[in-house]
Protein backbone atom coordinates (compact mmCIF):
# COMPACT_ATOMS: atom_id res chain seq x y z
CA UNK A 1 78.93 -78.95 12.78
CA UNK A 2 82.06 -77.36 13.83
CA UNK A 3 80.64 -75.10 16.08
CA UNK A 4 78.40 -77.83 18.05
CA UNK A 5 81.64 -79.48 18.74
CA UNK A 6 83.60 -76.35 19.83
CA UNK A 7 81.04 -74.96 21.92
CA UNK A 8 80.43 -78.46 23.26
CA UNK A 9 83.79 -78.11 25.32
CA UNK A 10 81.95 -75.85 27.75
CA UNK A 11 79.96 -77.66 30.06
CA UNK A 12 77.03 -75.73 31.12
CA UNK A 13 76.56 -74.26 27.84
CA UNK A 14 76.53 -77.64 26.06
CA UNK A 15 73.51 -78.28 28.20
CA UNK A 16 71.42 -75.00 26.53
CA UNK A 17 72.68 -76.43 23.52
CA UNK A 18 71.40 -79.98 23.95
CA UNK A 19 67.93 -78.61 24.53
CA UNK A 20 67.31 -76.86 21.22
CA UNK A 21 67.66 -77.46 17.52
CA UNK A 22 70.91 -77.26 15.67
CA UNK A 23 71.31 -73.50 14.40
CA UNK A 24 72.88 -72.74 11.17
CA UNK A 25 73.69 -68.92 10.36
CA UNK A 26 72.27 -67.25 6.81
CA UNK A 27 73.44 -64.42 5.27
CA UNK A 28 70.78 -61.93 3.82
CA UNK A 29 71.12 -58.95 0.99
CA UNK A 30 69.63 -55.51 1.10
CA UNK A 31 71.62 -54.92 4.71
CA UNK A 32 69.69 -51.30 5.12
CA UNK A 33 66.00 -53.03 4.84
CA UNK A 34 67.70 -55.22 8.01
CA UNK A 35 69.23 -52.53 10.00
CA UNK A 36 65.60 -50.36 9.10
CA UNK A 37 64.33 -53.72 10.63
CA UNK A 38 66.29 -53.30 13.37
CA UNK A 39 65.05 -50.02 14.03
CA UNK A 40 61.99 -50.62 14.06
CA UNK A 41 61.52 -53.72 16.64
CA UNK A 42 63.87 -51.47 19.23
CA UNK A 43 62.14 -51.90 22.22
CA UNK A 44 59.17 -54.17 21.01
CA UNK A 45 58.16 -57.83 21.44
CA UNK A 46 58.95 -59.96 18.13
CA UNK A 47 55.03 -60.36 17.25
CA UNK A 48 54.43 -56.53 17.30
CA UNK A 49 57.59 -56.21 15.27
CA UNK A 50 56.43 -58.07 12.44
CA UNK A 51 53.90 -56.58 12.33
CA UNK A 52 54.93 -53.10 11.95
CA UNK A 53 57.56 -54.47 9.11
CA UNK A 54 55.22 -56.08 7.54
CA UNK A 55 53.54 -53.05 7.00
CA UNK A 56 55.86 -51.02 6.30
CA UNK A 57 57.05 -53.30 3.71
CA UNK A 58 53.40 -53.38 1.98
CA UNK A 59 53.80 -49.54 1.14
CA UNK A 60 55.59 -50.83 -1.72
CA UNK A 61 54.59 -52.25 -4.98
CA UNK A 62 57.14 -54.99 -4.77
CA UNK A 63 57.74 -55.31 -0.66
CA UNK A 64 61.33 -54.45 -1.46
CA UNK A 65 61.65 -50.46 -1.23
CA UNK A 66 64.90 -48.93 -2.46
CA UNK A 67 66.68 -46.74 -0.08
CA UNK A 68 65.25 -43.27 -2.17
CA UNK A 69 61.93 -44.71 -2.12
CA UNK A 70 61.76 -45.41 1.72
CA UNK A 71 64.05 -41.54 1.61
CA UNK A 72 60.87 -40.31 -0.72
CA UNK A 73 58.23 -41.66 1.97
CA UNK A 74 56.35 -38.83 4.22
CA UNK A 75 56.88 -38.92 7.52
CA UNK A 76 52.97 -39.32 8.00
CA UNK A 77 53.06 -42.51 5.96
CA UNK A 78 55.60 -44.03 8.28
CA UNK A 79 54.24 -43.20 11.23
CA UNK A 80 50.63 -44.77 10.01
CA UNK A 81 52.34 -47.84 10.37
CA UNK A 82 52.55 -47.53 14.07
CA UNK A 83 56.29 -45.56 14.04
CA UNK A 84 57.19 -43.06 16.55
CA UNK A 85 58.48 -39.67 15.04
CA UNK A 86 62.11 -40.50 16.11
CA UNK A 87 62.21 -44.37 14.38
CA UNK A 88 60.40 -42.73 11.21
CA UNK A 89 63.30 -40.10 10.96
CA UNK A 90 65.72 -43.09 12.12
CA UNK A 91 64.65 -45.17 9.20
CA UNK A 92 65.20 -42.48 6.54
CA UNK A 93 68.88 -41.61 7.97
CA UNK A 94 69.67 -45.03 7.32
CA UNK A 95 68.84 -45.10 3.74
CA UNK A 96 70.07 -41.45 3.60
CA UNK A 97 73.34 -42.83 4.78
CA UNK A 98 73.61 -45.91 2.65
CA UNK A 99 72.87 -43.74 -0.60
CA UNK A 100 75.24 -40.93 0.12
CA UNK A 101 78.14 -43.79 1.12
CA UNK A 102 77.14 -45.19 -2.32
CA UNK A 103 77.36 -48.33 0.14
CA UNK A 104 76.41 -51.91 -1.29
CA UNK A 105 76.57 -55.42 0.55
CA UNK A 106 79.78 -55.96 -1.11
CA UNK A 107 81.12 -53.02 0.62
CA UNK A 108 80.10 -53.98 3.72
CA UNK A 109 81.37 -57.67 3.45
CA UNK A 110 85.24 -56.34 2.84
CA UNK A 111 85.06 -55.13 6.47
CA UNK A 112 85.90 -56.13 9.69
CA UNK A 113 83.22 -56.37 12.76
CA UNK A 114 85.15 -53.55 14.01
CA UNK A 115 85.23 -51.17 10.84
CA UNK A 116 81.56 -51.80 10.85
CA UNK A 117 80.31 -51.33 14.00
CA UNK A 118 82.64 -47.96 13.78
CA UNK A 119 80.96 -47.41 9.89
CA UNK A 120 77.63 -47.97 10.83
CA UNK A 121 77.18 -46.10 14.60
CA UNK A 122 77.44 -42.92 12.47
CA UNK A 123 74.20 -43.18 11.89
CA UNK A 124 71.86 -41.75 14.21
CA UNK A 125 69.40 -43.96 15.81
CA UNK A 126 71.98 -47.03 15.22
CA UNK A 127 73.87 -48.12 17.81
CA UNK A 128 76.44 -50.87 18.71
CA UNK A 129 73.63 -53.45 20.01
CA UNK A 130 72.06 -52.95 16.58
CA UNK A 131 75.10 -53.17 14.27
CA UNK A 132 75.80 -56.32 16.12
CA UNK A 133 72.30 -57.98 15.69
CA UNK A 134 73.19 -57.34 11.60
CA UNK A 135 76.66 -58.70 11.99
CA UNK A 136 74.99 -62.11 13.44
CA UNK A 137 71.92 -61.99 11.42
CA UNK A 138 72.25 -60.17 8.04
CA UNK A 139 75.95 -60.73 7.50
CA UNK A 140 76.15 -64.07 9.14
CA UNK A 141 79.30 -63.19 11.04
CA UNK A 142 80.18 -66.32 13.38
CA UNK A 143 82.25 -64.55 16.07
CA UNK A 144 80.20 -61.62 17.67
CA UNK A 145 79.64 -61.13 21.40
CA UNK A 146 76.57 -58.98 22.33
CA UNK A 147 78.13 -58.16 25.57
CA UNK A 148 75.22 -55.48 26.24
CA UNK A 149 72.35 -57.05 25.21
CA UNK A 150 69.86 -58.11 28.81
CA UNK A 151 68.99 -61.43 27.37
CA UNK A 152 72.26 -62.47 27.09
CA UNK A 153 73.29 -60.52 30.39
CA UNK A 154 70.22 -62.70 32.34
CA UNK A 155 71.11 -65.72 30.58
CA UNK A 156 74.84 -65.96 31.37
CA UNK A 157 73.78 -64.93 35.30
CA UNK A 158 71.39 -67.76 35.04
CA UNK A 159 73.34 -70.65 34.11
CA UNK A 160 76.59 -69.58 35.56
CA UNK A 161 75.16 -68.32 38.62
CA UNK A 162 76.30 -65.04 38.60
CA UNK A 163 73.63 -63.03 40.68
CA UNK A 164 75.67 -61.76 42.55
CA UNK A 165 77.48 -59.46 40.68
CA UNK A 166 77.23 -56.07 40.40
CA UNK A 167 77.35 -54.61 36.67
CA UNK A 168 80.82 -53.86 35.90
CA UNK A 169 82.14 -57.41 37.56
CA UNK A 170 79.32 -59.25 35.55
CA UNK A 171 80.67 -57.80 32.60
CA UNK A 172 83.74 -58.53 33.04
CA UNK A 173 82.99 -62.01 34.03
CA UNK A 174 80.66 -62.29 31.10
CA UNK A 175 84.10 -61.64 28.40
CA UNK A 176 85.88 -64.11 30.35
CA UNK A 177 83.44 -66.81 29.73
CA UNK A 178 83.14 -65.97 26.32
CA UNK A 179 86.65 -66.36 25.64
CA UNK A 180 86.34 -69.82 25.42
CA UNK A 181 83.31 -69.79 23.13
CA UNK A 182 85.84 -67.80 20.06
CA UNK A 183 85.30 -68.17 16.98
CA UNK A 184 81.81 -69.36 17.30
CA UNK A 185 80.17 -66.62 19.69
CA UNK A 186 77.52 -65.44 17.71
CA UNK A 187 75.77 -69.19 18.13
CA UNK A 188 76.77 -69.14 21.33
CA UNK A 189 74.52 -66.39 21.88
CA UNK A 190 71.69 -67.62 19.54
CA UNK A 191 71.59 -70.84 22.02
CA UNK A 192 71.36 -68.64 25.23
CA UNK A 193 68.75 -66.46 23.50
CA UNK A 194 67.13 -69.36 22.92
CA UNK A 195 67.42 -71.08 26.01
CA UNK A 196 63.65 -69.51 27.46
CA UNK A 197 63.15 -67.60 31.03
CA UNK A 198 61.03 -70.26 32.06
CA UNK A 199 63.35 -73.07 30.89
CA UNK A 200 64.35 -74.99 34.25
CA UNK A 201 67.84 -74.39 36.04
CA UNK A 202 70.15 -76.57 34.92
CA UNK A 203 72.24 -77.85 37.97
C-alpha cells in the first residue's frame, strides 16, 4: 500500500501506524444521507450517533429516504428520534439544497476539495469540519487535512510534543507537519484518530 510506505517516511507517525490495522478508504453513494449523517452525530459520541441514524433511517419503508421524502418529514417526526430543532431543520436544508442544485454524486465527483468545501458550506448547519469528514469518508478523497478538528489537534500535540503552543503557532506547526504526509493526509489522519487517548506515549 502506497500510502503505508509514504507515510512510513515520518518517524513518529509510522509508530501510530504500526499499532493499528491497515486502512483502506471506500467511497459511498447517496452523499446527502452522509452529510445528514454528519449532522446528526455533531457533537455526540459514535454509539449515540448510531443510534439516532439508525432511527431516523427506520422512518422509511426501504432505510434509504430520498431527499423529498426526508424534505416531506414533520419536524415532530425528526425530532422523535432524539433531534434538536436546529439539526431537524439542518437535515431538511440539506436535502432542500441537493434537490434544488439538481446535485447527484457524479456532480460532486467532477470537483475539487476546494469547489466543494466552497459548494457545500452554503448550506446552513454544514460547515468546513463536516464537508471534510465527507471528502475522507463518503467521497474517499486521499489528500484532506482536518486542520480544525480537536482529535487531530490533541493527537499531533501528543506525539510531537507540542504542548506548548498556543493556538495559532500549533496550527501553524500542525500544516507544517502535514506537508510531508501529501498526498495521503486523509489516512494520515484516520491513523491519529485512531491512535486512542489512553494509548501510551511513544518516546
Amino acid at each position: 500500500m502506497e500510502h503505508l510506505i509514504h507515510l512510513g517516511k515520518d518517524k513518529k507517525l509510522k509508530k501510530v501506524i504500526d499499532l493499528q490495522e491497515p486502512y483502506v478508504l471506500q467511497k459511498r453513494n447517496n452523499v446527502y444521507l452522509h452529510l445528514c449523517s454528519s449532522i446528526m452525530s455533531q457533537q455526540l459520541n459514535t454509539k449515540v450517533a448510531a443510534v439516532i441514524y439508525n432511527r431516523f433511517l427506520n422512518l422509511y419503508e426501504n432505510n434509504k429516504p430520498a431527499p423529498q421524502q426526508i424534505v416531506d418529514t414533520p419536524t415532530e417526526t425528526l425530532r422523535s428520534i432524539g433531534l434538536s430543532n436546529a439539526k431537524a431543520n439542518y437535515v431538511q436544508n440539506v436535502c432542500r439544497f441537493f434537490i434544488e442544485e439538481k446535485i447527484t454524486d457524479a456532480k460532486l465527483d467532477k470537483m475539487t476539495n476546494e469547489e466543494l468545501i466552497r459548494y457545500l458550506s452554503q448550506i446552513k448547519g454544514v460547515g468546513q469540519w463536516t464537508v471534510e469528514m465527507i471528502l475522507m469518508f463518503t467521497l474517499g478523497r486521499e489528500d484532506v487535512f482536518a486542520l480544525d478538528d480537536l482529535g487531530i489537534q490533541n493527537g499531533i500535540k501528543k506525539l510531537y510534543k507540542l504542548e506548548a503552543l498556543d493556538k495559532k503557532a500549533l496550527k501553524e506547526k500542525m500544516l507544517q507537519i502535514s506537508k510531508k504526509w501529501k498526498p495521503y493526509r486523509t489516512y494520515a489522519c484516520r491513523y491519529l484518530w485512531g491512535w486512542k487517548d489512553d494509548t501510551p506515549n511513544i518516546k
